[in-house]
C-alpha atoms as a PDB file:
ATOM      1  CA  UNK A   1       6.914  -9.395  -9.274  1.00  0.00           C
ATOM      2  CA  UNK A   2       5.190  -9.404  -6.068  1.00  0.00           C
ATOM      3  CA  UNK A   3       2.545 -12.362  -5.321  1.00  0.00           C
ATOM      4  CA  UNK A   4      -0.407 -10.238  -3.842  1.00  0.00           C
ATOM      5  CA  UNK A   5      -2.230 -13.425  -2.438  1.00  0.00           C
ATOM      6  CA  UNK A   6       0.719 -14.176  -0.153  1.00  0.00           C
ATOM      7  CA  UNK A   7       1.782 -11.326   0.897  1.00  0.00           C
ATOM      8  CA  UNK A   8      -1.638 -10.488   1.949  1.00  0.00           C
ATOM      9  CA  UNK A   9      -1.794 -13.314   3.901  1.00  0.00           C
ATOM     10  CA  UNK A  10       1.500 -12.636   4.909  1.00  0.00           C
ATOM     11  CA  UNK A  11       0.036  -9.102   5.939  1.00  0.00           C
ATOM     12  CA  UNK A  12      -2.705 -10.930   7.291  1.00  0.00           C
ATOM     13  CA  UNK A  13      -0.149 -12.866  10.156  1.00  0.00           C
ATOM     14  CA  UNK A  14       1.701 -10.310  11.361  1.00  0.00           C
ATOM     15  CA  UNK A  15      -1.367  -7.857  12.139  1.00  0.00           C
ATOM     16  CA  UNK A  16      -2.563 -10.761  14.253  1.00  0.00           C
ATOM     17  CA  UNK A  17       0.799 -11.291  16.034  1.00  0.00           C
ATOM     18  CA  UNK A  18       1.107  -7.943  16.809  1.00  0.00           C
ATOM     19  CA  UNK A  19      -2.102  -7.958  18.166  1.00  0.00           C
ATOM     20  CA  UNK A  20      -1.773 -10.638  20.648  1.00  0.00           C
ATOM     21  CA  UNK A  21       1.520  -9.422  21.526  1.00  0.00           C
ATOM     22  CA  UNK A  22      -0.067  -5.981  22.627  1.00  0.00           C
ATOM     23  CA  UNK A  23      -3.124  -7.819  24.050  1.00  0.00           C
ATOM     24  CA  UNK A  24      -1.513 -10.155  26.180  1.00  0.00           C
ATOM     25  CA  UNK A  25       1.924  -8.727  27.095  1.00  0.00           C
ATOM     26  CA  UNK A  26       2.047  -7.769  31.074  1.00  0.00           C
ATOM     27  CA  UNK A  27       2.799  -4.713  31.557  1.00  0.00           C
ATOM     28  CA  UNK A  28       0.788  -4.330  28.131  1.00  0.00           C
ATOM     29  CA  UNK A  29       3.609  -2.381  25.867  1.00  0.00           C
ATOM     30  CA  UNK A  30       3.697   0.875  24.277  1.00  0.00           C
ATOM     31  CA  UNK A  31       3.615   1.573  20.080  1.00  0.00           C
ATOM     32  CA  UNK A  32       5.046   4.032  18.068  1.00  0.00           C
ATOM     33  CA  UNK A  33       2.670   4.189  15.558  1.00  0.00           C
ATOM     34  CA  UNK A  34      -0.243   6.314  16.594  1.00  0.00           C
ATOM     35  CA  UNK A  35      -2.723   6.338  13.310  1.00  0.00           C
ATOM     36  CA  UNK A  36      -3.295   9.727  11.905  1.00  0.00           C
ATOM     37  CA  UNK A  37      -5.246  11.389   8.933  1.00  0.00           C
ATOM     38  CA  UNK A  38      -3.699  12.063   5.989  1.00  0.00           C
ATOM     39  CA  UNK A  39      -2.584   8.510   5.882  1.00  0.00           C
ATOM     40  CA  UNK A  40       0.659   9.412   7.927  1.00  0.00           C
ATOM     41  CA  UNK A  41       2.134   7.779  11.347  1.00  0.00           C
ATOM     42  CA  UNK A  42       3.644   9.906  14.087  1.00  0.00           C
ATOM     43  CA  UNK A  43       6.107   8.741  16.716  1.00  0.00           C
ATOM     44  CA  UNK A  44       3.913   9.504  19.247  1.00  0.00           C
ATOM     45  CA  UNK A  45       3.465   6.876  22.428  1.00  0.00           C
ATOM     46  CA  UNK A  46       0.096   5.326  23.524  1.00  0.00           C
ATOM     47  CA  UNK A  47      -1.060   2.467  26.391  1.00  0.00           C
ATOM     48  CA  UNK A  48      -2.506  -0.353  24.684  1.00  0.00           C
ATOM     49  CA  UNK A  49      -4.430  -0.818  28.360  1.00  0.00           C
ATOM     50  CA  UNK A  50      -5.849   2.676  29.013  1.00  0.00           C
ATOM     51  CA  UNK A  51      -9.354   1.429  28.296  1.00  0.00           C
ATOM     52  CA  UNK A  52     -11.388  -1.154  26.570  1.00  0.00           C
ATOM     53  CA  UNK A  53     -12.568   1.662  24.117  1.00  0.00           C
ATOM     54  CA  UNK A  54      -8.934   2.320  22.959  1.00  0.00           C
ATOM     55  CA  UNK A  55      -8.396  -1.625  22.485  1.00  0.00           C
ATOM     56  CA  UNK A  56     -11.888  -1.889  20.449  1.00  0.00           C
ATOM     57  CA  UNK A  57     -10.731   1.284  18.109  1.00  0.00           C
ATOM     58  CA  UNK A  58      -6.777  -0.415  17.431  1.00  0.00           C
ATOM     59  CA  UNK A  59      -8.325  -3.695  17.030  1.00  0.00           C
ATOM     60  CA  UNK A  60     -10.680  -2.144  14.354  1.00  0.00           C
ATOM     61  CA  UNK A  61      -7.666  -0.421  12.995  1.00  0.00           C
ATOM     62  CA  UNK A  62      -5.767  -3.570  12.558  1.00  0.00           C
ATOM     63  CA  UNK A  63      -8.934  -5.326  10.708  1.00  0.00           C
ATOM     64  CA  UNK A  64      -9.967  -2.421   8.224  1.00  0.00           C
ATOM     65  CA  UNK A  65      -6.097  -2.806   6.978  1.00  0.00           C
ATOM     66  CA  UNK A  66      -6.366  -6.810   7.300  1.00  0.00           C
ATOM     67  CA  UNK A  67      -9.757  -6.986   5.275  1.00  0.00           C
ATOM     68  CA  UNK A  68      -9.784  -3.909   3.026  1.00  0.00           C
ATOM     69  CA  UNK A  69     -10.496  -4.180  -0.569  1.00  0.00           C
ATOM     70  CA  UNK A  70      -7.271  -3.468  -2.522  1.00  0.00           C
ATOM     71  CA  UNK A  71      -8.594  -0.166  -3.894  1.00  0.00           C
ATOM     72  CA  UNK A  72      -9.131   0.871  -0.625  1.00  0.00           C
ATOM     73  CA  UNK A  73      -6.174   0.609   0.025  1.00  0.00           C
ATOM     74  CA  UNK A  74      -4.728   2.818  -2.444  1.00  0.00           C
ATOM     75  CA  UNK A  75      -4.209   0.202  -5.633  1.00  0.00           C
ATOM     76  CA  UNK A  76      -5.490   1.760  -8.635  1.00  0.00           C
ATOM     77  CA  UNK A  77      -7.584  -0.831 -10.328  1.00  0.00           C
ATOM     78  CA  UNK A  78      -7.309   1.323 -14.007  1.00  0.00           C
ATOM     79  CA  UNK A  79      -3.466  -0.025 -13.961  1.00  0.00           C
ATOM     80  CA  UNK A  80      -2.093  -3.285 -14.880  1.00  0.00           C
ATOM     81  CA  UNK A  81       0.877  -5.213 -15.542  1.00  0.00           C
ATOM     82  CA  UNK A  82       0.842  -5.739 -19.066  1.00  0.00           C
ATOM     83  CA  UNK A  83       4.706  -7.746 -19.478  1.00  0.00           C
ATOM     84  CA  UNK A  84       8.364  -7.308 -19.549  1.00  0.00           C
ATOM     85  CA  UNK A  85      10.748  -5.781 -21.855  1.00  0.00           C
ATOM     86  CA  UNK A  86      13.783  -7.476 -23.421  1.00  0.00           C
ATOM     87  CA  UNK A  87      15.293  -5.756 -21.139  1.00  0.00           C
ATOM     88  CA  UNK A  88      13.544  -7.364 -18.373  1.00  0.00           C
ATOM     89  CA  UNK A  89      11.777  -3.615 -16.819  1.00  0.00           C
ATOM     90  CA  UNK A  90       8.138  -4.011 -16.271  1.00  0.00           C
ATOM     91  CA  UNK A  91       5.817  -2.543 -18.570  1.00  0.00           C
ATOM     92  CA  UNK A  92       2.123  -1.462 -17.095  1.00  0.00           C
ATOM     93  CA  UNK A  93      -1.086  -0.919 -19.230  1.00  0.00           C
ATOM     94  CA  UNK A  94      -3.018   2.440 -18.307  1.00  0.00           C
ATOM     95  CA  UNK A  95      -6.572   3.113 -18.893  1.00  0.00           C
ATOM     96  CA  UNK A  96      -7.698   6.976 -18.955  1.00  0.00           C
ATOM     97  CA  UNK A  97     -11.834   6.835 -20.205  1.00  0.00           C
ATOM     98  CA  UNK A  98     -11.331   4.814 -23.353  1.00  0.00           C
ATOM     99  CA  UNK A  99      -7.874   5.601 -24.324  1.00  0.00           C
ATOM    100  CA  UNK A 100      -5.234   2.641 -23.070  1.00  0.00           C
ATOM    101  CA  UNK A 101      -1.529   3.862 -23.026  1.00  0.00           C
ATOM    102  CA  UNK A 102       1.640   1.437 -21.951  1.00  0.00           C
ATOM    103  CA  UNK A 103       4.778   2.674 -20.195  1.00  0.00           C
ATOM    104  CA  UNK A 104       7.629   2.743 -22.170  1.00  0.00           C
ATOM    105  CA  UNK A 105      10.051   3.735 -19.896  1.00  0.00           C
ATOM    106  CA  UNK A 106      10.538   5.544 -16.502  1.00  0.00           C
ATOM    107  CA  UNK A 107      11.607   8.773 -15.954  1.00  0.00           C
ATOM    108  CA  UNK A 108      11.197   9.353 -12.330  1.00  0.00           C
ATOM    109  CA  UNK A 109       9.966   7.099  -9.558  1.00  0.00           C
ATOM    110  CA  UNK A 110      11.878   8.318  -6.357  1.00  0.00           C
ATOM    111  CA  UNK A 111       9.077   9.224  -4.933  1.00  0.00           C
ATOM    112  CA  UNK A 112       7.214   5.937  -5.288  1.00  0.00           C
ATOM    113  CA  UNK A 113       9.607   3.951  -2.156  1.00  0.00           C
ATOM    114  CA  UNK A 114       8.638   6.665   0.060  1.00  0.00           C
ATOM    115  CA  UNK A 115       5.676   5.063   3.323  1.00  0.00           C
ATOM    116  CA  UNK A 116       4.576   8.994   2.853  1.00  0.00           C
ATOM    117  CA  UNK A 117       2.943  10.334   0.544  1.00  0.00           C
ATOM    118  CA  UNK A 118       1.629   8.925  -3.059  1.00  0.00           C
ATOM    119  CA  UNK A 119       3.994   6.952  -4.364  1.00  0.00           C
ATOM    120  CA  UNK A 120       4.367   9.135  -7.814  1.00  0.00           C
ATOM    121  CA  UNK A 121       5.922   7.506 -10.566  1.00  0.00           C
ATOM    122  CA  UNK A 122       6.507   9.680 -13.939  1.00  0.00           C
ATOM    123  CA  UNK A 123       6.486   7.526 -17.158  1.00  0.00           C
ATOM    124  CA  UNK A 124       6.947   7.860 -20.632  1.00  0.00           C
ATOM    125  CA  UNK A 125       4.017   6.080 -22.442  1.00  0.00           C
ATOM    126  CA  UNK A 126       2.946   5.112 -25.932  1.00  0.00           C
ATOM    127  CA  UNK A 127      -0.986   5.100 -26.991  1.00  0.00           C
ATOM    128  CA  UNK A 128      -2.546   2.026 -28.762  1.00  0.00           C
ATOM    129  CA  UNK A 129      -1.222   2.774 -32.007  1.00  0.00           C
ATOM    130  CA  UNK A 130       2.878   2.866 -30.625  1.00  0.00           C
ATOM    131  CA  UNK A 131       3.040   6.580 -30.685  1.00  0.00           C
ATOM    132  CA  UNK A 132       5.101   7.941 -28.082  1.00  0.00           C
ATOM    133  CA  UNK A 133       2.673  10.851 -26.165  1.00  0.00           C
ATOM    134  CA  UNK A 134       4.360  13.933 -24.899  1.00  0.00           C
END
């Protein structure tokens, strides 16, 4: 399982390397990862030195992801790690309203290693009283 708190902080240290690297490299270098909506990157080029107001807005880029509140960053809060299995697979508790339901088992997540997208994961749950829902 993946310790948040470091690798937040480990998120944390490279957003600041890479922004003294693009700050302070002569001839200031070029990045491949132009922001877009729809929470997708395109490999499109831009100067890091064009003009202070471009340096201000990827500076406030790299903060907003560096200080961001997890759910705004996409975690849903309504989902938790409950335990493992025997079997050693990871188990998550779901809240819907007032109902709580636990993963049983999954039956597709190829979706959820993808940087596009959402990261859908299909499950097979049980409700509080171990019936499986369909």
């Amino acid at each position: 399982m993946m310790d948040l708190a470091n690798s937040s902080a480990t998120w944390s240290k490279f957003l600041h390397w890479i922004l003294v690297d693009a700050l302070l490299s002569e001839p200031p270098r070029y990045s491949s990862l132009a922001p877009q909506s729809r929470n997708t990157t395109e490999d499109e080029a831009f100067r890091f030195h064009k003009g202070r107001q471009d340096i201000r807005q990827l500076v406030v880029v790299f903060l907003s992801l560096a200080f961001s509140a997890m759910n705004q960053t996409g975690w849903d809060p309504t989902i938790k790690l409950s335990h493992l299995d025997k079997s050693g697979q990871q188990q998550y508790e779901i809240k819907i309203n007032d109902n709580s339901y636990t993963t049983v088992d999954v039956l597709s997540d190829s979706a959820a290693d993808s940087p596009l997208g959402r990261a859908t994961r299909v499950s097979k749950v049980k409700d509080s009283s171990d019936n499986i829902c369909r």
